[in-house]
PDB file of N, CA and C in Angstrom:
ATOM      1  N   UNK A   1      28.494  49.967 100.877  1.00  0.00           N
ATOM      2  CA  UNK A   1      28.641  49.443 102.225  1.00  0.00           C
ATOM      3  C   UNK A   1      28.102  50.489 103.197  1.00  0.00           C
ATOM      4  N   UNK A   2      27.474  50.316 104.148  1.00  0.00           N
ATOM      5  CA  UNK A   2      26.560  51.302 105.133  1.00  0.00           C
ATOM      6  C   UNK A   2      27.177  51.023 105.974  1.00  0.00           C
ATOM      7  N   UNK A   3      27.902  50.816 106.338  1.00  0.00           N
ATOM      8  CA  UNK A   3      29.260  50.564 107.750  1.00  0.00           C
ATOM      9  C   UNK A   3      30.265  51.410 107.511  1.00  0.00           C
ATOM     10  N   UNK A   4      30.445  52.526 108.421  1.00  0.00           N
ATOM     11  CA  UNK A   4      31.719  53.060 108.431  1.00  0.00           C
ATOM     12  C   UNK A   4      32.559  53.131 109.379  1.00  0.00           C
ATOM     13  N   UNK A   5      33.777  53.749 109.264  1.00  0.00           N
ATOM     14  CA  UNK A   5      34.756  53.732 110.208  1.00  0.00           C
ATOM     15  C   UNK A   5      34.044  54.690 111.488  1.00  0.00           C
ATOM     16  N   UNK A   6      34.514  54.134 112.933  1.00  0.00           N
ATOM     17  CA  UNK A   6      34.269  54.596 114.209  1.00  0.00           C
ATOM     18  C   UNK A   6      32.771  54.566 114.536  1.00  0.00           C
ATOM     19  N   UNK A   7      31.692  53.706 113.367  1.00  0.00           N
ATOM     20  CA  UNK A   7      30.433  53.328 113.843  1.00  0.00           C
ATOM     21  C   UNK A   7      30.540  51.835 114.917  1.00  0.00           C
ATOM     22  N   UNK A   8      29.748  51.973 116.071  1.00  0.00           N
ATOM     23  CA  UNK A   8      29.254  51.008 117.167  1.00  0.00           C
ATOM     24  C   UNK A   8      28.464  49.744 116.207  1.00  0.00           C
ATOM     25  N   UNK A   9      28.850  48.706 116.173  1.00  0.00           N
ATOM     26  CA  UNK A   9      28.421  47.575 115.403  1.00  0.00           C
ATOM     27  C   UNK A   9      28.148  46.411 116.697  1.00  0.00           C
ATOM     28  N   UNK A  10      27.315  45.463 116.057  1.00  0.00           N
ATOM     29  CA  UNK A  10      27.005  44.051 117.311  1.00  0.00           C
ATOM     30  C   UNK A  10      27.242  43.270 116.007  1.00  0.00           C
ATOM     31  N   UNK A  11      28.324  42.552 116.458  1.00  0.00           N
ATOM     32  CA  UNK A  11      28.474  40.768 115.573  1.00  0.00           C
ATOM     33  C   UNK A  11      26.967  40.110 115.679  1.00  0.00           C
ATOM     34  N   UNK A  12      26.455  39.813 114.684  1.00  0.00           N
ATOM     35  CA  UNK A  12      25.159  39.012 114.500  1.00  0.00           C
ATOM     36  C   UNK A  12      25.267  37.347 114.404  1.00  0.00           C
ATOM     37  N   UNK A  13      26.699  37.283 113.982  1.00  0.00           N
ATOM     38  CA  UNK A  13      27.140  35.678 113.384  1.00  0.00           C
ATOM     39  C   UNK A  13      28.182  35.275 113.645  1.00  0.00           C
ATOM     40  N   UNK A  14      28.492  33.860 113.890  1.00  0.00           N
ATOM     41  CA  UNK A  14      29.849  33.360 113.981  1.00  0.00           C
ATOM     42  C   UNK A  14      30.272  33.435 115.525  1.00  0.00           C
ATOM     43  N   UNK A  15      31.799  33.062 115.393  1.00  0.00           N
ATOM     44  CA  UNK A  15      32.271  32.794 116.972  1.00  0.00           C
ATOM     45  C   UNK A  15      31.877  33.933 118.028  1.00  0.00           C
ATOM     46  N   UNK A  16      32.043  34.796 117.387  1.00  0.00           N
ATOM     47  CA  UNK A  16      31.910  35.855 118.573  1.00  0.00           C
ATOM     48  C   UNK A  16      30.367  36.924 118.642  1.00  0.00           C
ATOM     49  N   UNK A  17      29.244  35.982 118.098  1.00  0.00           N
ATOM     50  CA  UNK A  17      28.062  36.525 118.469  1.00  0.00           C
ATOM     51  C   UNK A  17      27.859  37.464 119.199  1.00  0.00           C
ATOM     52  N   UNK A  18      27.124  38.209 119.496  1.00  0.00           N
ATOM     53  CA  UNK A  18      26.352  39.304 120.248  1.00  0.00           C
ATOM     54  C   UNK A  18      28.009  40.180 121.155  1.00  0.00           C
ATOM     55  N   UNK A  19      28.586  39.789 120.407  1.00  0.00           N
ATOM     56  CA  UNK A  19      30.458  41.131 120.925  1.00  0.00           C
ATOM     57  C   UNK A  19      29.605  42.519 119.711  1.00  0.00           C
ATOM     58  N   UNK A  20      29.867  43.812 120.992  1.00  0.00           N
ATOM     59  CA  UNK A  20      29.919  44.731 120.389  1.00  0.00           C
ATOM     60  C   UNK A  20      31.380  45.525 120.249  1.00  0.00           C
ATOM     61  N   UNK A  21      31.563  46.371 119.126  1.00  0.00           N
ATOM     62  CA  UNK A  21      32.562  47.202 119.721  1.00  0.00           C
ATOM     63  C   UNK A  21      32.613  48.215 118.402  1.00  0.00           C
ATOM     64  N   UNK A  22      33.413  49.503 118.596  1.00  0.00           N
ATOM     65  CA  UNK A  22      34.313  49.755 116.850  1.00  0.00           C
ATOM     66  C   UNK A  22      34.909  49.595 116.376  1.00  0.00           C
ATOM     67  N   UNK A  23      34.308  50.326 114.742  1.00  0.00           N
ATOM     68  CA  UNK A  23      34.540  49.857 113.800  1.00  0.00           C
ATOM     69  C   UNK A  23      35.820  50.476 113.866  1.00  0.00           C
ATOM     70  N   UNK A  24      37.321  49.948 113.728  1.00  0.00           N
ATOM     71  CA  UNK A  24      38.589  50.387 113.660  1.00  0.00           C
ATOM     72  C   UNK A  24      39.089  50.730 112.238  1.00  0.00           C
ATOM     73  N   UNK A  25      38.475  49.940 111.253  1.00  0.00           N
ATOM     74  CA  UNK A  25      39.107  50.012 109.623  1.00  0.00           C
ATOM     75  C   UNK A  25      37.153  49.144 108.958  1.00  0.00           C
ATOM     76  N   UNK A  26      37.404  50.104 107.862  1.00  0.00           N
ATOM     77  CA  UNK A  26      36.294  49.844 107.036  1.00  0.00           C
ATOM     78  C   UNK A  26      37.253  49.135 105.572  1.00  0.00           C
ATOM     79  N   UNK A  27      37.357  48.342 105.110  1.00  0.00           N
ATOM     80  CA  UNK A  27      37.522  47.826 103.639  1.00  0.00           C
ATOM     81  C   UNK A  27      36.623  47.622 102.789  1.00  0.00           C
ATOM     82  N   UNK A  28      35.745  48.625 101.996  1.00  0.00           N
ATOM     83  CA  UNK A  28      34.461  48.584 100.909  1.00  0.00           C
ATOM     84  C   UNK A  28      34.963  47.820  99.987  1.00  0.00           C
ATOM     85  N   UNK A  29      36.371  47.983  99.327  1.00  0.00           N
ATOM     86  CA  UNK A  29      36.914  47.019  98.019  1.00  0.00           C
ATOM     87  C   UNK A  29      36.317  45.465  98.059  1.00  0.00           C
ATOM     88  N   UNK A  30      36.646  45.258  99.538  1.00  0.00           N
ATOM     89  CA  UNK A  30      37.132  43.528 100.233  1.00  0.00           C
ATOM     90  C   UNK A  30      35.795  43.458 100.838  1.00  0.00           C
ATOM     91  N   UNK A  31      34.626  44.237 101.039  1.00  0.00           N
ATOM     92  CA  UNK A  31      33.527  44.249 101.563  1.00  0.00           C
ATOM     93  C   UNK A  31      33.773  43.306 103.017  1.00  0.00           C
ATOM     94  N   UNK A  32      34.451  44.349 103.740  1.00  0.00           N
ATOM     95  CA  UNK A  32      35.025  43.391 105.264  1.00  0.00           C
ATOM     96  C   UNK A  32      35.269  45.000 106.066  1.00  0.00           C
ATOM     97  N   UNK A  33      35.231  44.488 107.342  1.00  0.00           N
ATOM     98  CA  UNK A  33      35.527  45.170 108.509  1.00  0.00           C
ATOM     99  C   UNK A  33      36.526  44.329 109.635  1.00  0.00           C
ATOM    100  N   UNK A  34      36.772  45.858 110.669  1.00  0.00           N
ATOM    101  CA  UNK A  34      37.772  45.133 111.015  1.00  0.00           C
ATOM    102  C   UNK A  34      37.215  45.808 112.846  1.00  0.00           C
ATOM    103  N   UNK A  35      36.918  44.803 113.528  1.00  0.00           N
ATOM    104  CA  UNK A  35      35.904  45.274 114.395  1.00  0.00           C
ATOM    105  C   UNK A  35      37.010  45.552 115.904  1.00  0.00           C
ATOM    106  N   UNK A  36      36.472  46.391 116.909  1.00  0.00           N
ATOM    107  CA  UNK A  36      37.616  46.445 118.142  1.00  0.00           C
ATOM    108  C   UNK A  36      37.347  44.850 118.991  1.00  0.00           C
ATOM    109  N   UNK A  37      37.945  44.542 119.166  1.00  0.00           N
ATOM    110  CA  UNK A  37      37.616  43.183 120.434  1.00  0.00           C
ATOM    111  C   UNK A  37      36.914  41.890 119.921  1.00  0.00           C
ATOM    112  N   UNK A  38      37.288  41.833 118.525  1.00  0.00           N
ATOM    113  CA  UNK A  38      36.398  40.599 117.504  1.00  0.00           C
ATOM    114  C   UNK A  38      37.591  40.075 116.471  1.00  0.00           C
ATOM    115  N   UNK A  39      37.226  39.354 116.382  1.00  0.00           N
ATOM    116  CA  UNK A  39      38.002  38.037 115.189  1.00  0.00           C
ATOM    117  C   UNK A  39      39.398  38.309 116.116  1.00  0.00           C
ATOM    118  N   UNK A  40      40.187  37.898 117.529  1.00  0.00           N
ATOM    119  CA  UNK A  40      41.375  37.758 117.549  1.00  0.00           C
ATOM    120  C   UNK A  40      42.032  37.217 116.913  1.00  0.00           C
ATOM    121  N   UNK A  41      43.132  37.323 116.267  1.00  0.00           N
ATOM    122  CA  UNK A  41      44.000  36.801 115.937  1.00  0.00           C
ATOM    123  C   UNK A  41      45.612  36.479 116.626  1.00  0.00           C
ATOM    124  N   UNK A  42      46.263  35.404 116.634  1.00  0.00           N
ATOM    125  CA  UNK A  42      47.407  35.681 117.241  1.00  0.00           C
ATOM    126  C   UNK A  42      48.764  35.638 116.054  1.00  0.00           C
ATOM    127  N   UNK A  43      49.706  36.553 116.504  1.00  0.00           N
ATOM    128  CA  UNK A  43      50.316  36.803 115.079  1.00  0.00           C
ATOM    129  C   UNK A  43      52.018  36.515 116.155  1.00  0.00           C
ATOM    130  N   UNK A  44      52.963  36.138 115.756  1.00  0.00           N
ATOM    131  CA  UNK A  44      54.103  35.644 116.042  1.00  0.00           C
ATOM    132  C   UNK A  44      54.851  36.818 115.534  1.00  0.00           C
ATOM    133  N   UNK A  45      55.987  37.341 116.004  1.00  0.00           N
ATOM    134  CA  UNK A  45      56.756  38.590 115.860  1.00  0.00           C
ATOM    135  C   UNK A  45      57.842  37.853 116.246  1.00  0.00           C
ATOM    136  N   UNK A  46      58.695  37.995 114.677  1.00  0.00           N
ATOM    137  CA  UNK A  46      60.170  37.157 114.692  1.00  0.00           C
ATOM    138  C   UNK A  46      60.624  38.609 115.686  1.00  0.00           C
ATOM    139  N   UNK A  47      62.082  37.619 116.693  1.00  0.00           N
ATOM    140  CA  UNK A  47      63.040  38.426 117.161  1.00  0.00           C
ATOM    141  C   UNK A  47      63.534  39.583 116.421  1.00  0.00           C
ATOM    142  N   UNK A  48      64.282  40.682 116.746  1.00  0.00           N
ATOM    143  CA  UNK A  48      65.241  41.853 115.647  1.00  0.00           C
ATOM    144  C   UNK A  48      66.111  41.862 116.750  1.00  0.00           C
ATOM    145  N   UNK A  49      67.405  43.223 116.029  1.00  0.00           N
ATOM    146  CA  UNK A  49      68.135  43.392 117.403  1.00  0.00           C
ATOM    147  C   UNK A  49      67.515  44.374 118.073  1.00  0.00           C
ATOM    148  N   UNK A  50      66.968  44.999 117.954  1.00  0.00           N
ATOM    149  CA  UNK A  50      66.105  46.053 118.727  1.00  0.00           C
ATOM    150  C   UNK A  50      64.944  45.673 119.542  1.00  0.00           C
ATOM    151  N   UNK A  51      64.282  44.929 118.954  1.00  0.00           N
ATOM    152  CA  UNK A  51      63.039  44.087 119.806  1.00  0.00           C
ATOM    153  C   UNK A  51      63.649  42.774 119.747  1.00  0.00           C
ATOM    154  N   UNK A  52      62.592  42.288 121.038  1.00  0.00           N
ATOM    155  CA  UNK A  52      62.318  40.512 121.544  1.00  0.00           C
ATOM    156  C   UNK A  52      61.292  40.054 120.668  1.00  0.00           C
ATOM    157  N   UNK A  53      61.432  38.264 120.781  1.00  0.00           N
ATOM    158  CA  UNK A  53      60.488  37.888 119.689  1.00  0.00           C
ATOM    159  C   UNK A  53      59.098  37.752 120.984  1.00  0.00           C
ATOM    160  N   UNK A  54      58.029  38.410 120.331  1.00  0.00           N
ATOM    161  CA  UNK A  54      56.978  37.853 120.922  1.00  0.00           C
ATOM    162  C   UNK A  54      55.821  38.020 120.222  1.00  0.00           C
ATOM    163  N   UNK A  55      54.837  37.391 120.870  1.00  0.00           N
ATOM    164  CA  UNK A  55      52.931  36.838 120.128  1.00  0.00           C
ATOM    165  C   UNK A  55      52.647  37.935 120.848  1.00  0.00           C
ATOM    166  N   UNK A  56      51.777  38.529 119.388  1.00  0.00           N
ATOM    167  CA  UNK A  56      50.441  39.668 119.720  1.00  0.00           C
ATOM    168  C   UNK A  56      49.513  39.144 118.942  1.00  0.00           C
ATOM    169  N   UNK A  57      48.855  39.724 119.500  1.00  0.00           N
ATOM    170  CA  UNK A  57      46.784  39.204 119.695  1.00  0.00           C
ATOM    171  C   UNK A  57      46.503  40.599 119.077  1.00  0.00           C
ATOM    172  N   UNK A  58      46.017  40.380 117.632  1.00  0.00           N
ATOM    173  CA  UNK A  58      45.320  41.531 116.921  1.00  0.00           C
ATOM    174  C   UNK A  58      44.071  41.220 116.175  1.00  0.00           C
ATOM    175  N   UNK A  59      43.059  42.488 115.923  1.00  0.00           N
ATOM    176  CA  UNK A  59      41.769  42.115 115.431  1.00  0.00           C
ATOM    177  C   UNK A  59      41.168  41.876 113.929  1.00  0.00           C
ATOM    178  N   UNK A  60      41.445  41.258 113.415  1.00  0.00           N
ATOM    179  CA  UNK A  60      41.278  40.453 111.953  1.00  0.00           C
ATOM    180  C   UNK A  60      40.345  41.180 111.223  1.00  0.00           C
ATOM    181  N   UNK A  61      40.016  41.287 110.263  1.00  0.00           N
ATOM    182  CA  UNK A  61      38.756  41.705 109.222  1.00  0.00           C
ATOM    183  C   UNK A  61      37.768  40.215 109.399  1.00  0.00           C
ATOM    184  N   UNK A  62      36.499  40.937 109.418  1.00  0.00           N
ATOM    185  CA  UNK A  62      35.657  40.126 109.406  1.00  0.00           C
ATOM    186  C   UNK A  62      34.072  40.673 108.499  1.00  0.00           C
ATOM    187  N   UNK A  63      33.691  39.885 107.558  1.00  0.00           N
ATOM    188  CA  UNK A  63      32.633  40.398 106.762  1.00  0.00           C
ATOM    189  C   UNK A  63      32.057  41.333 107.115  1.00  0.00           C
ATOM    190  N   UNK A  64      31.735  42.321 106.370  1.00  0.00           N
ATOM    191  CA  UNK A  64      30.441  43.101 106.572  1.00  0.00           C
ATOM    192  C   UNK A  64      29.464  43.070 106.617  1.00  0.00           C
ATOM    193  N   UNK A  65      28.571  41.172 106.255  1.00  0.00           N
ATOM    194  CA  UNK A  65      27.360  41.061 106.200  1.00  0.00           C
ATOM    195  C   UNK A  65      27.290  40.493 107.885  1.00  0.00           C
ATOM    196  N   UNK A  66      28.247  39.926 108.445  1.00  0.00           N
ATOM    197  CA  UNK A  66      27.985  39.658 109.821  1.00  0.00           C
ATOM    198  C   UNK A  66      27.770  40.321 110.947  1.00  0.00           C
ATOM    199  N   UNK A  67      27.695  41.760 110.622  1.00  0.00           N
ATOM    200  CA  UNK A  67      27.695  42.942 111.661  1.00  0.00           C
ATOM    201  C   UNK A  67      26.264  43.625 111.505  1.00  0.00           C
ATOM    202  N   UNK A  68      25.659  44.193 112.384  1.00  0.00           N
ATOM    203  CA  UNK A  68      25.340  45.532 111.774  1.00  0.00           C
ATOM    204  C   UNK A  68      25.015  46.739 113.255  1.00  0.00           C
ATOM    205  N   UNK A  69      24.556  47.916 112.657  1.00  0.00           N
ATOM    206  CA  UNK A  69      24.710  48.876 113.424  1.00  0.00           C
ATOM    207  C   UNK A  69      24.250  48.905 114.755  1.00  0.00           C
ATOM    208  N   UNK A  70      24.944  49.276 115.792  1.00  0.00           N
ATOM    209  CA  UNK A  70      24.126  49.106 116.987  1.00  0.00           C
ATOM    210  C   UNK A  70      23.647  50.557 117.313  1.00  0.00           C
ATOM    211  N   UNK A  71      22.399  50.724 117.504  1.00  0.00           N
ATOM    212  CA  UNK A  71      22.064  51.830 118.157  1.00  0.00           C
ATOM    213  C   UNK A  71      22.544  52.027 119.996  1.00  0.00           C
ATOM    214  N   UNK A  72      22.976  53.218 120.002  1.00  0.00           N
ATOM    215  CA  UNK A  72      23.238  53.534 121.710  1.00  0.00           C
ATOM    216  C   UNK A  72      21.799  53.357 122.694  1.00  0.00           C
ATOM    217  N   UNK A  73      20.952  54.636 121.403  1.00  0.00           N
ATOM    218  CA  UNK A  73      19.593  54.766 122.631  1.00  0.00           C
ATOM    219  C   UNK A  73      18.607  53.880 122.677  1.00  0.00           C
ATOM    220  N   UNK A  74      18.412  52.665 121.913  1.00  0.00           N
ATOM    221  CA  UNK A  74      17.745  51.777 121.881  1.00  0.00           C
ATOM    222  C   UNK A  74      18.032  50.593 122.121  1.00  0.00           C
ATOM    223  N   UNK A  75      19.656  50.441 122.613  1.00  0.00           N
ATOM    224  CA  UNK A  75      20.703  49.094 122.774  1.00  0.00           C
ATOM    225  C   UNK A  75      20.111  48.046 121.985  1.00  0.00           C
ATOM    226  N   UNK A  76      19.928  48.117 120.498  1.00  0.00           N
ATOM    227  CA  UNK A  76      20.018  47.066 119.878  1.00  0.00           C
ATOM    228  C   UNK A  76      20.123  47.230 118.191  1.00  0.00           C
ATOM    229  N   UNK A  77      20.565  45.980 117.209  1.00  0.00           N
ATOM    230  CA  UNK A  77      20.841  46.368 115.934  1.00  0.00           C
ATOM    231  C   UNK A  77      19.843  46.906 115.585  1.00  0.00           C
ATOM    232  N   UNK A  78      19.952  47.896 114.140  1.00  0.00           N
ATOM    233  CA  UNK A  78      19.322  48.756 113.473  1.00  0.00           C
ATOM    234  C   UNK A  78      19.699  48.567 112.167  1.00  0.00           C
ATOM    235  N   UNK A  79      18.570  48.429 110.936  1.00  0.00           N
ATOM    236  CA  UNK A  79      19.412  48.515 109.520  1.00  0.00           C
ATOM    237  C   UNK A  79      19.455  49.995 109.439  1.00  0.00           C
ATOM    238  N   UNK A  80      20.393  50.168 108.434  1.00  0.00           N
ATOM    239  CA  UNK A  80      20.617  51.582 107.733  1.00  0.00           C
ATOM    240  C   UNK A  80      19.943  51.206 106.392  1.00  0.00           C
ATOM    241  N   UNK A  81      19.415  52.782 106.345  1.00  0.00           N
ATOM    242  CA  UNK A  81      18.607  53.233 104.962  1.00  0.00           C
ATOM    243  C   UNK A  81      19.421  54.389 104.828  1.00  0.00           C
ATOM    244  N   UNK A  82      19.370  55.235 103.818  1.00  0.00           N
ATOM    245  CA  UNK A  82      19.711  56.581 103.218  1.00  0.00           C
ATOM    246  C   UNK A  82      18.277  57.203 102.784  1.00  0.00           C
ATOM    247  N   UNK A  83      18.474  58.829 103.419  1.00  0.00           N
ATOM    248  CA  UNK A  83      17.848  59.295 102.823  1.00  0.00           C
ATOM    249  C   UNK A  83      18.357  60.844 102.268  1.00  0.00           C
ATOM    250  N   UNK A  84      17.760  61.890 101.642  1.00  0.00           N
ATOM    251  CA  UNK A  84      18.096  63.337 101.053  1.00  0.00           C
ATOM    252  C   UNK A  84      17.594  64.202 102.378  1.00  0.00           C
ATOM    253  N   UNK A  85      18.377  64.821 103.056  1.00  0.00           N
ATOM    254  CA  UNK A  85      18.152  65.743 104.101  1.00  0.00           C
ATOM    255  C   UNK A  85      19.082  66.983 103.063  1.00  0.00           C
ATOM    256  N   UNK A  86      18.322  68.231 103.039  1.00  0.00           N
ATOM    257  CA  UNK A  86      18.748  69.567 102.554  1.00  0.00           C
ATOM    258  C   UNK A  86      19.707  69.305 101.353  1.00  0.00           C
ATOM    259  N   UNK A  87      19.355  68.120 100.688  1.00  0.00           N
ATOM    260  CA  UNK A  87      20.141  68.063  99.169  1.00  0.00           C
ATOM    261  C   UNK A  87      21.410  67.020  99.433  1.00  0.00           C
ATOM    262  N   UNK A  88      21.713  66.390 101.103  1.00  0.00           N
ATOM    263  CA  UNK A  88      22.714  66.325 100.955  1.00  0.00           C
ATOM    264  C   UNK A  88      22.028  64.080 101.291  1.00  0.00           C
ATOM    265  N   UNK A  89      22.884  62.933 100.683  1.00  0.00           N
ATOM    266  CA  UNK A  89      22.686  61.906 101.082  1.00  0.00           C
ATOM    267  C   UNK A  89      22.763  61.392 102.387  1.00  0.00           C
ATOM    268  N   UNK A  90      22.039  61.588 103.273  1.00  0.00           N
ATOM    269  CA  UNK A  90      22.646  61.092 104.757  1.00  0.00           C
ATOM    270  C   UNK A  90      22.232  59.614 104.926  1.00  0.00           C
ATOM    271  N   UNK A  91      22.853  59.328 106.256  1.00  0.00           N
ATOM    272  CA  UNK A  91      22.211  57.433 106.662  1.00  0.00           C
ATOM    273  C   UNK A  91      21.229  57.729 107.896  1.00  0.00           C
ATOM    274  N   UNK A  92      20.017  56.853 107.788  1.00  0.00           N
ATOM    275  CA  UNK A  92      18.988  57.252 108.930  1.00  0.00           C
ATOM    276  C   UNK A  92      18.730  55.517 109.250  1.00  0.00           C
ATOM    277  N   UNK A  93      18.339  55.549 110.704  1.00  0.00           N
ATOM    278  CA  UNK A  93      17.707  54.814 111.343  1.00  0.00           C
ATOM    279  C   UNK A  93      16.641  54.277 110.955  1.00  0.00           C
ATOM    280  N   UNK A  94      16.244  52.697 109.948  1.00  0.00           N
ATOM    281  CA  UNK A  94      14.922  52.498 109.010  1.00  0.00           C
ATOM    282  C   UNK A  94      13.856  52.670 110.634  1.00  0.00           C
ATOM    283  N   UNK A  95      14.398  52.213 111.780  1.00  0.00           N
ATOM    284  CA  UNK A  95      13.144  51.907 112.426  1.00  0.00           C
ATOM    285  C   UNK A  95      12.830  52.533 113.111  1.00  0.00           C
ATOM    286  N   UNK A  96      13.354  54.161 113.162  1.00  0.00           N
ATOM    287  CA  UNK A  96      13.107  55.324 113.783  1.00  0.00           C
ATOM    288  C   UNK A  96      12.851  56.513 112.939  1.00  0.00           C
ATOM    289  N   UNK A  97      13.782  56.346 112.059  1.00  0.00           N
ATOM    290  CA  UNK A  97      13.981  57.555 110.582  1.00  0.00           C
ATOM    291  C   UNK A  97      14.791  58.289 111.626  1.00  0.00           C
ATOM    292  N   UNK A  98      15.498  58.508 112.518  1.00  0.00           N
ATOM    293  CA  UNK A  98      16.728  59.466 113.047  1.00  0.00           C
ATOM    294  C   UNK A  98      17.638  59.053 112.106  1.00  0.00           C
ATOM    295  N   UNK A  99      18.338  60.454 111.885  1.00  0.00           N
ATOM    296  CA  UNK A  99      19.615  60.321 111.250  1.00  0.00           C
ATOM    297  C   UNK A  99      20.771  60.038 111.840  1.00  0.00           C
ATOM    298  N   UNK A 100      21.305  59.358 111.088  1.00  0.00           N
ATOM    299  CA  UNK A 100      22.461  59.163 111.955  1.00  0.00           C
ATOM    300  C   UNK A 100      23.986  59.471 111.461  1.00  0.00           C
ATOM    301  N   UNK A 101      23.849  60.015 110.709  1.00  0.00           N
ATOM    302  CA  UNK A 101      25.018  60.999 110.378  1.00  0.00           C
ATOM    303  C   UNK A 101      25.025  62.599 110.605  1.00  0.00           C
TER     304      UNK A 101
END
Protein backbone atom coordinates (compact mmCIF):
# COMPACT_ATOMS: atom_id res chain seq x y z
CA UNK A 1 0.00 0.00 0.00
CA UNK A 2 1.74 3.51 -0.95
CA UNK A 3 -0.61 5.47 1.36
CA UNK A 4 0.49 6.25 4.67
CA UNK A 5 -0.52 7.63 7.81
CA UNK A 6 -0.55 11.75 7.97
CA UNK A 7 -0.11 11.74 3.94
CA UNK A 8 -2.53 14.67 2.11
CA UNK A 9 -4.83 12.40 -0.17
CA UNK A 10 -7.88 13.76 -2.79
CA UNK A 11 -10.94 11.19 -2.91
CA UNK A 12 -10.95 10.32 -6.72
CA UNK A 13 -14.41 8.26 -6.36
CA UNK A 14 -17.66 7.95 -4.81
CA UNK A 15 -19.84 10.35 -2.66
CA UNK A 16 -17.37 12.57 -1.63
CA UNK A 17 -15.27 13.21 -4.86
CA UNK A 18 -12.57 15.75 -5.16
CA UNK A 19 -12.70 16.13 -0.63
CA UNK A 20 -9.16 16.42 0.33
CA UNK A 21 -7.82 15.86 3.71
CA UNK A 22 -5.52 13.32 6.17
CA UNK A 23 -4.77 10.36 6.24
CA UNK A 24 -5.83 9.70 10.13
CA UNK A 25 -5.36 5.64 10.20
CA UNK A 26 -3.79 3.54 7.42
CA UNK A 27 -5.22 -0.34 7.49
CA UNK A 28 -2.69 -2.35 4.86
CA UNK A 29 -4.31 -5.84 6.27
CA UNK A 30 -8.04 -4.44 5.16
CA UNK A 31 -6.34 -2.44 2.26
CA UNK A 32 -8.59 0.73 3.50
CA UNK A 33 -8.01 4.15 4.88
CA UNK A 34 -9.53 6.21 7.06
CA UNK A 35 -9.51 9.80 5.63
CA UNK A 36 -10.06 13.39 7.89
CA UNK A 37 -13.52 14.96 6.69
CA UNK A 38 -14.63 11.79 4.34
CA UNK A 39 -16.95 8.79 4.60
CA UNK A 40 -19.09 10.49 7.70
CA UNK A 41 -20.55 8.33 9.59
CA UNK A 42 -23.19 8.84 12.31
CA UNK A 43 -22.78 6.52 15.28
CA UNK A 44 -25.51 6.63 18.30
CA UNK A 45 -23.87 6.63 21.92
CA UNK A 46 -26.17 4.68 24.36
CA UNK A 47 -26.76 6.87 27.64
CA UNK A 48 -24.19 5.76 30.96
CA UNK A 49 -24.38 7.31 34.34
CA UNK A 50 -21.55 9.44 33.67
CA UNK A 51 -22.38 10.57 30.14
CA UNK A 52 -25.71 11.65 28.11
CA UNK A 53 -26.88 9.61 25.26
CA UNK A 54 -25.86 11.34 22.13
CA UNK A 55 -25.00 11.00 17.98
CA UNK A 56 -21.43 11.56 16.86
CA UNK A 57 -20.42 12.01 13.34
CA UNK A 58 -17.10 10.03 12.80
CA UNK A 59 -14.84 9.26 9.72
CA UNK A 60 -15.27 5.63 8.38
CA UNK A 61 -12.51 3.64 6.43
CA UNK A 62 -12.76 3.98 2.98
CA UNK A 63 -10.70 1.95 0.18
CA UNK A 64 -7.40 2.65 -0.71
CA UNK A 65 -7.94 2.36 -4.38
CA UNK A 66 -10.32 5.48 -4.17
CA UNK A 67 -7.74 7.97 -2.97
CA UNK A 68 -4.56 8.96 -4.03
CA UNK A 69 -1.75 11.33 -3.13
CA UNK A 70 -2.20 14.91 -3.35
CA UNK A 71 0.73 16.91 -4.03
CA UNK A 72 0.91 20.51 -2.04
CA UNK A 73 3.19 22.21 -4.79
CA UNK A 74 1.43 21.18 -7.75
CA UNK A 75 -2.32 21.04 -6.11
CA UNK A 76 -3.14 17.94 -7.74
CA UNK A 77 -3.10 13.86 -7.52
CA UNK A 78 0.21 12.19 -8.07
CA UNK A 79 0.94 8.31 -8.33
CA UNK A 80 3.64 7.01 -6.08
CA UNK A 81 6.57 4.97 -7.39
CA UNK A 82 9.55 3.78 -5.12
CA UNK A 83 12.78 4.24 -5.72
CA UNK A 84 16.71 3.30 -3.93
CA UNK A 85 18.08 6.72 -2.71
CA UNK A 86 21.63 5.90 -0.68
CA UNK A 87 20.59 2.11 -0.24
CA UNK A 88 17.61 3.09 1.49
CA UNK A 89 13.66 2.32 -0.35
CA UNK A 90 12.04 5.72 -0.50
CA UNK A 91 8.49 6.90 -2.28
CA UNK A 92 9.01 9.56 -5.15
CA UNK A 93 6.75 11.60 -7.17
CA UNK A 94 6.34 9.31 -10.80
CA UNK A 95 5.66 12.77 -12.45
CA UNK A 96 8.37 14.78 -11.00
CA UNK A 97 10.81 12.00 -9.48
CA UNK A 98 10.84 14.34 -6.04
CA UNK A 99 10.93 12.32 -3.18
CA UNK A 100 8.62 12.32 -1.02
CA UNK A 101 9.66 10.77 1.96
Amino acid sequence: MRIKKDDMVIVITGKDKGKTGKVLKAMPKENRVVVEGVNIQTKHQKQTQKERAEIKHVEGPIDVSNVMFYDDKSKEAVKIGYSFKDGKKVRVNRKTGNVID
